[in-house]
Protein backbone atom coordinates (compact mmCIF):
# COMPACT_ATOMS: atom_id res chain seq x y z
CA UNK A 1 -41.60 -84.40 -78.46
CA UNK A 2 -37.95 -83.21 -77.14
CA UNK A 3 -36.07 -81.28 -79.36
CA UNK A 4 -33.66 -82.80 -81.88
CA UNK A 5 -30.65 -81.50 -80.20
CA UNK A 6 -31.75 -82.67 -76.49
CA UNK A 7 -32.94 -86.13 -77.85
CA UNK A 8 -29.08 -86.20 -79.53
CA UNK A 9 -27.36 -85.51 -76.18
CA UNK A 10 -29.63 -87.86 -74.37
CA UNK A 11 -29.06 -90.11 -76.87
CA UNK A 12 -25.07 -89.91 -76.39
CA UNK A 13 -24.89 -89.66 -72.75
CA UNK A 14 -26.82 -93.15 -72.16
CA UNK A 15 -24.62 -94.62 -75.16
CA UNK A 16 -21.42 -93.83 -73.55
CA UNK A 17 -22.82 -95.21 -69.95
CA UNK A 18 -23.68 -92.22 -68.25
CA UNK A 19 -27.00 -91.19 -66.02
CA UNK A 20 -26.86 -87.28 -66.13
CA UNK A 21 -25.28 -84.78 -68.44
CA UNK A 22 -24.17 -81.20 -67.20
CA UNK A 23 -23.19 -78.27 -68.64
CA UNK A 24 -22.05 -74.82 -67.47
CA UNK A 25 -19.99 -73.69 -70.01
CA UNK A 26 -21.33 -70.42 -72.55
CA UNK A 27 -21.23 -72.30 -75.76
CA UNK A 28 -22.48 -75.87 -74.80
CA UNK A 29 -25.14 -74.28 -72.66
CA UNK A 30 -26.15 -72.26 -75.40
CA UNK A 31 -26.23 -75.32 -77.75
CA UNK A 32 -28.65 -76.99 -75.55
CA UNK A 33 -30.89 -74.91 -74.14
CA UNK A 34 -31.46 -73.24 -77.74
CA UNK A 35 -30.48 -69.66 -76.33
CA UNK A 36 -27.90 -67.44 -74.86
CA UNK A 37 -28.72 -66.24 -71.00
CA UNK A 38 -27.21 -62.59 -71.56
CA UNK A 39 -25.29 -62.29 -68.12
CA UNK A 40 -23.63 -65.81 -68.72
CA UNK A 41 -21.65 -64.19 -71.25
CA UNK A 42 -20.13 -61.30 -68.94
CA UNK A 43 -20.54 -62.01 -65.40
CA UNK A 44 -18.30 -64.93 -63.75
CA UNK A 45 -20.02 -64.92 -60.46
CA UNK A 46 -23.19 -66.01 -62.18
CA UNK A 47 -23.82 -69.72 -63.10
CA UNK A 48 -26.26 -71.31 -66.12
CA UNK A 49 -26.00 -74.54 -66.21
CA UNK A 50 -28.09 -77.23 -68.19
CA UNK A 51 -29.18 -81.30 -66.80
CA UNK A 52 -30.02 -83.93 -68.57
CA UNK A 53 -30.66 -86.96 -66.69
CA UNK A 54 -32.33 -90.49 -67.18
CA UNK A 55 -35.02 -90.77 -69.70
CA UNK A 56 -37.19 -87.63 -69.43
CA UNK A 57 -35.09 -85.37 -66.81
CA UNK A 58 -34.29 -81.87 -68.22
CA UNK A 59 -34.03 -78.77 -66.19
CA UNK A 60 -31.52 -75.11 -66.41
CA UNK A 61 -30.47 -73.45 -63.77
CA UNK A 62 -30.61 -69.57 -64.26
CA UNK A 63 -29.84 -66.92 -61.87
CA UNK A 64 -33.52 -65.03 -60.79
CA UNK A 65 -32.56 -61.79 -62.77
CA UNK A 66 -32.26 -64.06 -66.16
CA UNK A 67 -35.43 -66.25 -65.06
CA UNK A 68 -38.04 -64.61 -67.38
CA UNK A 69 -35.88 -64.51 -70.42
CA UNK A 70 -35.20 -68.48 -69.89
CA UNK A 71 -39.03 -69.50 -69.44
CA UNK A 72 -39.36 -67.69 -73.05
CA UNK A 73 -36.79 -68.88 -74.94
CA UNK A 74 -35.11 -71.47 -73.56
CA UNK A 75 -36.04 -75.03 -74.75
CA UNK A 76 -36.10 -76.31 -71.03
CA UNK A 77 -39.36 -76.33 -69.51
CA UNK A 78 -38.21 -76.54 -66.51
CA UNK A 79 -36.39 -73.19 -65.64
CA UNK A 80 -34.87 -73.19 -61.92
CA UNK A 81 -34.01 -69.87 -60.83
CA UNK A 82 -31.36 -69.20 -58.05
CA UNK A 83 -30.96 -66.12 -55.82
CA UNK A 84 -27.36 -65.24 -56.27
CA UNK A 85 -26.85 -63.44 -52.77
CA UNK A 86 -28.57 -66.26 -50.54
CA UNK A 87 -28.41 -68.96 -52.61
CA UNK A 88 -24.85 -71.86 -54.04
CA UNK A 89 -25.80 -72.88 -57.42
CA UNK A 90 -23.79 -75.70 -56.81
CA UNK A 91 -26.58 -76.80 -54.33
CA UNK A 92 -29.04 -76.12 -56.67
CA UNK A 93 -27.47 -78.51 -58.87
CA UNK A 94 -27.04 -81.05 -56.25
CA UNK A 95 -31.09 -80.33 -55.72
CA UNK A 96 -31.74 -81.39 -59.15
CA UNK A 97 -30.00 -84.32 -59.39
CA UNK A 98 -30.73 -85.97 -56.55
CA UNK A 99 -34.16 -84.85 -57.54
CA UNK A 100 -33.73 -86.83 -60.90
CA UNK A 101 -32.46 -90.24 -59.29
CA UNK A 102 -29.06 -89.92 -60.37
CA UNK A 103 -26.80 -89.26 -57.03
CA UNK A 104 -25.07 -92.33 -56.87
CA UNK A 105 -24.93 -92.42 -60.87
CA UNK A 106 -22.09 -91.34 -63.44
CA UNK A 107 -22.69 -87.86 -64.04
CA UNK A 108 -20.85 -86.49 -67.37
CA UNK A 109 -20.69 -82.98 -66.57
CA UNK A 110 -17.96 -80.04 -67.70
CA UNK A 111 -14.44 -80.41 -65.59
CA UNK A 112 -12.85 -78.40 -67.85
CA UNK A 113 -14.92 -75.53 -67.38
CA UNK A 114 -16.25 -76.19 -63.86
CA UNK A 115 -15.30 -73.42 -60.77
CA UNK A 116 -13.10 -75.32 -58.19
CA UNK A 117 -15.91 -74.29 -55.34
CA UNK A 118 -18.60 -75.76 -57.56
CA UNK A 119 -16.56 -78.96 -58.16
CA UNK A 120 -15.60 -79.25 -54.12
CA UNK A 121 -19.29 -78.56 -53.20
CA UNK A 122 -20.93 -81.10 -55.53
CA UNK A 123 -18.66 -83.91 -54.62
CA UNK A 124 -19.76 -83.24 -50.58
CA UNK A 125 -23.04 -83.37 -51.36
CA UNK A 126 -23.21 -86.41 -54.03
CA UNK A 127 -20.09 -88.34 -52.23
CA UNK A 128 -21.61 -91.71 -54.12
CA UNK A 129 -21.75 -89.90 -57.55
CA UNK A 130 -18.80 -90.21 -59.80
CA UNK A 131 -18.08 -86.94 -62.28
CA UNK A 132 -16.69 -87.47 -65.26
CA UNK A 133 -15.81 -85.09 -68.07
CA UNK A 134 -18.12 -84.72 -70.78
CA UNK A 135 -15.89 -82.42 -73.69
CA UNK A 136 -15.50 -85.44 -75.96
CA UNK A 137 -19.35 -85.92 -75.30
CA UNK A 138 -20.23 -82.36 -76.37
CA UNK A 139 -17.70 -82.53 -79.01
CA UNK A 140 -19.22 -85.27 -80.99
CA UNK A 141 -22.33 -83.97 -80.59
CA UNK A 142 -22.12 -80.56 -81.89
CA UNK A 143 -19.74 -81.46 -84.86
CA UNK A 144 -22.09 -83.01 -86.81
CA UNK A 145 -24.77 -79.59 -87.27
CA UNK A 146 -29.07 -80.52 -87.71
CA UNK A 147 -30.39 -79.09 -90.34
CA UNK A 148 -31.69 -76.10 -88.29
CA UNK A 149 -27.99 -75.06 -88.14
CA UNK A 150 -26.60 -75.77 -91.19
CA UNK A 151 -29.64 -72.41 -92.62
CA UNK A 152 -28.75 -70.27 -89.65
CA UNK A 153 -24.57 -70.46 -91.24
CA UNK A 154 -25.76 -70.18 -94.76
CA UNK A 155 -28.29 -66.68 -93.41
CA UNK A 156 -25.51 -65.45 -91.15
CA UNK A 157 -22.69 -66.55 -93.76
CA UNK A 158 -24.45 -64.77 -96.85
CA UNK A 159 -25.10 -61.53 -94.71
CA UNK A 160 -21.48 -61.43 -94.18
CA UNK A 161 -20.62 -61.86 -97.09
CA UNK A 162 -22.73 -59.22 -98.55
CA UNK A 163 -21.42 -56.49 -96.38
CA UNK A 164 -18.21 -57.64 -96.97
CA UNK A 165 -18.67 -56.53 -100.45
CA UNK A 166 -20.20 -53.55 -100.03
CA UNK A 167 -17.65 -52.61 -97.20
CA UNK A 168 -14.24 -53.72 -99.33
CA UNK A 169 -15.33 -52.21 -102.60
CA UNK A 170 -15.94 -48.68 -101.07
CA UNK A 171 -12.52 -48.48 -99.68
CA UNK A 172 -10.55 -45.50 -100.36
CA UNK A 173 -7.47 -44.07 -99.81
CA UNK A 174 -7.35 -41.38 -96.71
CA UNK A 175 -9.44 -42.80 -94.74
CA UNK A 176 -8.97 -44.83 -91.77
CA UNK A 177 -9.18 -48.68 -90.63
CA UNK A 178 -11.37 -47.33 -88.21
CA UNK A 179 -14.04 -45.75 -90.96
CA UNK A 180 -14.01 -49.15 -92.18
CA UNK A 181 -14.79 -51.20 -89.14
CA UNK A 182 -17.54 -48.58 -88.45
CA UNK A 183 -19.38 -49.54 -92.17
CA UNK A 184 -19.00 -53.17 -91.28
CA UNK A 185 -20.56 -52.70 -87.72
CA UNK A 186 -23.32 -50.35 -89.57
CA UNK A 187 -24.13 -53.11 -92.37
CA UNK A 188 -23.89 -56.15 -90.37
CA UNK A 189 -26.44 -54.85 -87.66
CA UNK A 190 -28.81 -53.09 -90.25
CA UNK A 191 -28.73 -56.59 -91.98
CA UNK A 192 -30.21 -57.96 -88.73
CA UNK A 193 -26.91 -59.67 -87.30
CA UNK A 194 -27.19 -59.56 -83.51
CA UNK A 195 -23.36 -58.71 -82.96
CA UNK A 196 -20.36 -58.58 -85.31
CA UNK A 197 -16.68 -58.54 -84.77
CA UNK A 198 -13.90 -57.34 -87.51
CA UNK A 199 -10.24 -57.09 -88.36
CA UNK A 200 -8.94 -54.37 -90.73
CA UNK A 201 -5.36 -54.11 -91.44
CA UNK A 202 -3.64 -52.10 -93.87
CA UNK A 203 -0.02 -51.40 -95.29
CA UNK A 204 2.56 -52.99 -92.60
CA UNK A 205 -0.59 -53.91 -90.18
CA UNK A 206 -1.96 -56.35 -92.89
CA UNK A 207 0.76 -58.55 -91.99
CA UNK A 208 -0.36 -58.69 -88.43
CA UNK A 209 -2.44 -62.09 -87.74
CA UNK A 210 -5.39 -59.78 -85.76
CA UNK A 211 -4.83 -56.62 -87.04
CA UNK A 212 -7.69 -54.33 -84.89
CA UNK A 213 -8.53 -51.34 -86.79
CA UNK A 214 -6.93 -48.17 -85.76
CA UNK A 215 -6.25 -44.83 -86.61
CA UNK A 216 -3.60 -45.69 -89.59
CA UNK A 217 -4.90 -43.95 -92.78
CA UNK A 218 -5.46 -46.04 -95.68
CA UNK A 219 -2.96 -45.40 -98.38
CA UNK A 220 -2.45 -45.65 -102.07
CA UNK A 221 -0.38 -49.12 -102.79
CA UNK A 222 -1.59 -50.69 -99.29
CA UNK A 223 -2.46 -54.02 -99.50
CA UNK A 224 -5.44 -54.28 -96.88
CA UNK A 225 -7.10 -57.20 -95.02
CA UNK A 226 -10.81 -57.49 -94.07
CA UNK A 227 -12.24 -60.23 -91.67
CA UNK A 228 -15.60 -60.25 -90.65
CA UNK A 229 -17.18 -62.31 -87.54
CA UNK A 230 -20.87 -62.10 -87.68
CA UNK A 231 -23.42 -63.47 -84.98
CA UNK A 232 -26.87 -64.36 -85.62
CA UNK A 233 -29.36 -66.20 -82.82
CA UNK A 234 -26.44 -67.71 -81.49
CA UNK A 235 -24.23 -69.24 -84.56
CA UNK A 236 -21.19 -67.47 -86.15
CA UNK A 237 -19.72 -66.43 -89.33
CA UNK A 238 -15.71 -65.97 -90.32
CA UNK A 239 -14.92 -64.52 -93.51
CA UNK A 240 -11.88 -62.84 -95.17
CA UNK A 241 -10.89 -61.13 -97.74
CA UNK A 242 -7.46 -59.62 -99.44
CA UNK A 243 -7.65 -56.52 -101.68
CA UNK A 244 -5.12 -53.86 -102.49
CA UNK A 245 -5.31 -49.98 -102.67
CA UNK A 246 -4.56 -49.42 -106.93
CA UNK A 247 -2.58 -52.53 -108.82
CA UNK A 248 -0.92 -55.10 -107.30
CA UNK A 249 2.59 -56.24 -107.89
CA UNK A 250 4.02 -59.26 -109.86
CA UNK A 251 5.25 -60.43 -105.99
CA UNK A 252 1.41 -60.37 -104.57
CA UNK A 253 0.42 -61.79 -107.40
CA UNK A 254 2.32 -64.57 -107.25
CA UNK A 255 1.76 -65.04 -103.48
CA UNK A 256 -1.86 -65.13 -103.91
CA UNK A 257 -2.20 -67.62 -106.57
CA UNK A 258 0.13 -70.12 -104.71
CA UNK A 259 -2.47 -70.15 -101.55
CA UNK A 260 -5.78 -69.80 -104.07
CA UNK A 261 -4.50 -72.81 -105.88
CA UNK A 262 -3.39 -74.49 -102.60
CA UNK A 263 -7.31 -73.86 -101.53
CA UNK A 264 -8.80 -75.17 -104.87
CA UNK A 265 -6.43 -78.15 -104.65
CA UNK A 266 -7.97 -78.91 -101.43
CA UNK A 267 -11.68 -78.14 -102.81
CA UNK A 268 -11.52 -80.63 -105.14
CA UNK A 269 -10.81 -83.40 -102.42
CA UNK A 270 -12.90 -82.45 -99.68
CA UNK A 271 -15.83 -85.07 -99.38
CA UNK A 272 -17.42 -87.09 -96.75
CA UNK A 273 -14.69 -89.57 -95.72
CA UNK A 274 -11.60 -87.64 -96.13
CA UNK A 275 -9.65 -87.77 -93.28
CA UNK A 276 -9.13 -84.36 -91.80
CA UNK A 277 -5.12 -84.75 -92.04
CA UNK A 278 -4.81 -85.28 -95.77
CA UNK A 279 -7.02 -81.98 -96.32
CA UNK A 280 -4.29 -80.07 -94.47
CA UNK A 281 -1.41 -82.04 -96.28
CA UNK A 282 -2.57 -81.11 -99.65
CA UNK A 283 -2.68 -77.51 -98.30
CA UNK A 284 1.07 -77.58 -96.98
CA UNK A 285 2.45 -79.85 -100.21
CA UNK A 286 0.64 -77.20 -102.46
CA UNK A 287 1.74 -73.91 -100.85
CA UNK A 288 5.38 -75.72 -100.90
CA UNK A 289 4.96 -76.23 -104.82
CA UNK A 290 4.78 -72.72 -104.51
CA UNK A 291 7.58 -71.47 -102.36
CA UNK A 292 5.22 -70.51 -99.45
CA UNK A 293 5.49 -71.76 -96.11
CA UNK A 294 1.89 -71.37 -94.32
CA UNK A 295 1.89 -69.22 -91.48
CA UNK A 296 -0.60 -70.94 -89.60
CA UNK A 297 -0.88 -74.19 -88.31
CA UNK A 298 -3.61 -75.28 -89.38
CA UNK A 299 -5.92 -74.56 -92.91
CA UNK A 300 -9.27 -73.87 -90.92
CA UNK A 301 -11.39 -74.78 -88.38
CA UNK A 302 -15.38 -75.65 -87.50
CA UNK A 303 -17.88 -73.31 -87.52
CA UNK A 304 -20.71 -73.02 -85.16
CA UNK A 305 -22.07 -71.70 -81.91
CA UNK A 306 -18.38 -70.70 -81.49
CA UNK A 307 -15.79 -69.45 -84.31
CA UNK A 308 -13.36 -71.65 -83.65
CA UNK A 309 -15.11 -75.24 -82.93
CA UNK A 310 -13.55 -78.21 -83.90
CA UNK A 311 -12.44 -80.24 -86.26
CA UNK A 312 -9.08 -78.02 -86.41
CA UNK A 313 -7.73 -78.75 -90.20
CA UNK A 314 -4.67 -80.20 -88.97
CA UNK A 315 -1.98 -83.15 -88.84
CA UNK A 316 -3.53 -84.06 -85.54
CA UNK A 317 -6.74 -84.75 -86.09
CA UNK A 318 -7.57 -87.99 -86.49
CA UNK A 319 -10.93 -88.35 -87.90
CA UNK A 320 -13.01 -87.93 -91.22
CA UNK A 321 -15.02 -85.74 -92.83
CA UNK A 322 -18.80 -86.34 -92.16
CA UNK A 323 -22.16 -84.73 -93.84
CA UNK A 324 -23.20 -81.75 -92.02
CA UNK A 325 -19.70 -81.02 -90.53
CA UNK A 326 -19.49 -77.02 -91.50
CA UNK A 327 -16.09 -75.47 -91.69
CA UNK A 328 -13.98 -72.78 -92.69
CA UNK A 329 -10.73 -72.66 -94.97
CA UNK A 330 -8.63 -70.15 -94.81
CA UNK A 331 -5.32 -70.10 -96.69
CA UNK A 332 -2.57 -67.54 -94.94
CA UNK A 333 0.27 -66.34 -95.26
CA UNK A 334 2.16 -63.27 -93.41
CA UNK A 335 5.21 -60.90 -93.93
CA UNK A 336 5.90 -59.20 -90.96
CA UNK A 337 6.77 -55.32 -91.50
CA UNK A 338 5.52 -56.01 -94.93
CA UNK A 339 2.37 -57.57 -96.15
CA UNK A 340 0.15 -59.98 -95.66
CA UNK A 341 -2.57 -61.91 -97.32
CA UNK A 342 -5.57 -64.35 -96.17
CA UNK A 343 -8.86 -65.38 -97.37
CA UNK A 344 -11.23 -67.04 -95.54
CA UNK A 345 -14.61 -69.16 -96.27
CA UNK A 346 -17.38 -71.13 -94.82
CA UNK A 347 -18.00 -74.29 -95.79
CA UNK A 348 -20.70 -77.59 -95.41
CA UNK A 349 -20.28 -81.53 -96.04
CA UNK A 350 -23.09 -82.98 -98.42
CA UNK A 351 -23.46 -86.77 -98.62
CA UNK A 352 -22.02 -86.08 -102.27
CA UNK A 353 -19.27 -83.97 -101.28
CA UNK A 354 -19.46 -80.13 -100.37
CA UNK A 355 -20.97 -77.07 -100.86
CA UNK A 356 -19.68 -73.25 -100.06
CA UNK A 357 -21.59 -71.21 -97.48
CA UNK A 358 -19.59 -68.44 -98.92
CA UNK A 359 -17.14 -67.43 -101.77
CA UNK A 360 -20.02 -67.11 -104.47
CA UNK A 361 -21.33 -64.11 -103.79
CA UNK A 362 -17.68 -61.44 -103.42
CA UNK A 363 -15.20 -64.06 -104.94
CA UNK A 364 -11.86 -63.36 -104.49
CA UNK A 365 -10.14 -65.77 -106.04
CA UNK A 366 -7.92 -63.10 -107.83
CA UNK A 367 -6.25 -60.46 -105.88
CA UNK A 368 -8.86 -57.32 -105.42
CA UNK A 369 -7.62 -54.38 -106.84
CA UNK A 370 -9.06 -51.30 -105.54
CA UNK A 371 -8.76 -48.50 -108.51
């Protein structure tokens, strides 16, 4: 039996009137073959690409160095390696659909992503074949998460989370951002994440939007931001948290209950059916109660294969909340040269209404104070 996720796309691509689906990109590749090819991630000359086609057509195209790898992970059976010195990819592409019956056919395949060359060589050999882009395709596909993803979020989600506490209650004063990133890297890969990303800023530099850790010593009265980006076979994490270095003032006080109860406001709407614009007004009319205007433009964002996946928590989305849709919120709010303050969670639609991936385990619904 095909895989859930191949029988969805299959599924979606003969709904919307095509013959053949193609991807190339990292992330949609990834999402259908089940696995990352290593080199796709780092090496632009190299092409991966993924074909569905007709009823029972599926095949990836890996370069020869990457070939093993695919035939034992991927979910493809059919694994066509290319030589990358002798060989177009493009051709080999060509090969396989013409192979599959689909040359003169609609082909939904990724223009966004897709290398000029590769574009020009496909069309001259499949002149009858009409390419069309497929991101709306992909896009309703992967919003909507199988179960299978929805417990790889809550794993990689509740690692993070973990470390986060461990990491943000240790903090001291005198040491640097940079001892801190190294504890999350540490924790995050000893807790069997396969990669892991971070911001730390402190002082001034929490009020920078991606604050990279540097060499700035941790001081007494620093208000310091934490974000950790955890991977795990292939699906993401994104969580945040605020704390500050010894007792916080009346002003961060006040500044972080306006965006907490800005974020509970908005917990206490978000169900299946809620259009994804009146989440994000209920964010802005609540931080305005308050006498905050959000920095960002936008309250969160999907959660997935990528970090940032859609829906974006915006005025411009038009579209509803669905079971299985998994999501972040993350309230915001900057003072450049000052301060600044964010927290940041993972969340999943239930056919009730929601449920946290994170925020149970290190809450920070008050402001941390570090003694």
């Amino acid at each position: 039996m095909e895989h859930e996720v191949l029988a969805k796309l299959r599924t979606a691509m003969k709904a919307q009137g095509f013959d053949a689906l193609v991807a190339l990109s990292q992330d949609n590749v990834t999402y259908t073959a089940g696995f990352l090819v290593p080199s796709h991630a780092t090496n632009r000359f190299r092409r991966t690409i993924t074909i569905l086609a007709g009823d029972r057509f599926a095949a990836e195209i890996v370069v020869n160095v990457e070939e093993t790898l695919a035939r034992q992970q991927s979910r493809f059976k059919d694994i066509r390696a290319y030589n990358q010195f002798t060989q177009d990819p493009a051709d080999v592409l060509a090969d396989a659909l013409i192979e599959a019956g689909v040359a003169a056919g609609r082909i939904a395949i990724e223009l966004d992503y897709m290398p000029a060359k590769d574009y020009i060589r496909l069309v001259e050999r499949l002149p009858k074949a009409t390419l069309a882009e497929c991101k709306d395709l992909y896009f309703d596909a992967r919003i909507i998460k199988t179960d299978e993803e929805v417990k790889l979020l809550r794993t990689v989600g509740a690692l993070t989370e973990r470390v986060m506490r461990s990491v943000v209650t240790s903090i001291r004063p005198g040491e640097r951002e940079k001892d801190v990133a190294k504890r999350i890297m540490d924790q995050m890969l000893d807790g069997g994440a396969d990669g892991v990303r971070y911001q730390v800023g402190s002082g001034v530099r929490s009020g920078i939007t991606n604050c990279k850790p540097t060499d700035k010593v941790i001081e007494a009265g620093d208000v310091v931001r934490v974000e950790i980006l955890g991977e795990m076979q292939n699906y993401r994490s994104n969580v945040t948290r605020t704390a500050v270095i010894g007792r916080a003032t009346d002003e961060q006080k006040r500044i972080w209950d306006v965006l907490v109860g800005a974020r509970n406001a908005c917990q206490a709407i978000l169900k299946p059916g809620l259009p994804v614009p009146r989440l994000w007004q209920t964010y802005v009319e609540a931080c305005h109660k308050g006498g905050v205007e959000p920095t960002l433009k936008f309250l969160g964002h999907g959660i997935g294969q990528t970090i940032h996946e859609e829906p974006y928590i915006t005025e411009t989305r038009a579209m509803a909340f669905q079971p299985n849709i998994t999501h972040t919120m993350e309230p915001l709010y900057m003072i450049p040269g000052r301060m600044g303050f964010h927290i940041e969670d993972m969340y999943v639609i239930t056919p009730t209404g929601h449920a946290r991936i994170t925020g149970d385990l290190f809450p920070n619904d008050r402001l941390i104070e570090i003694a």
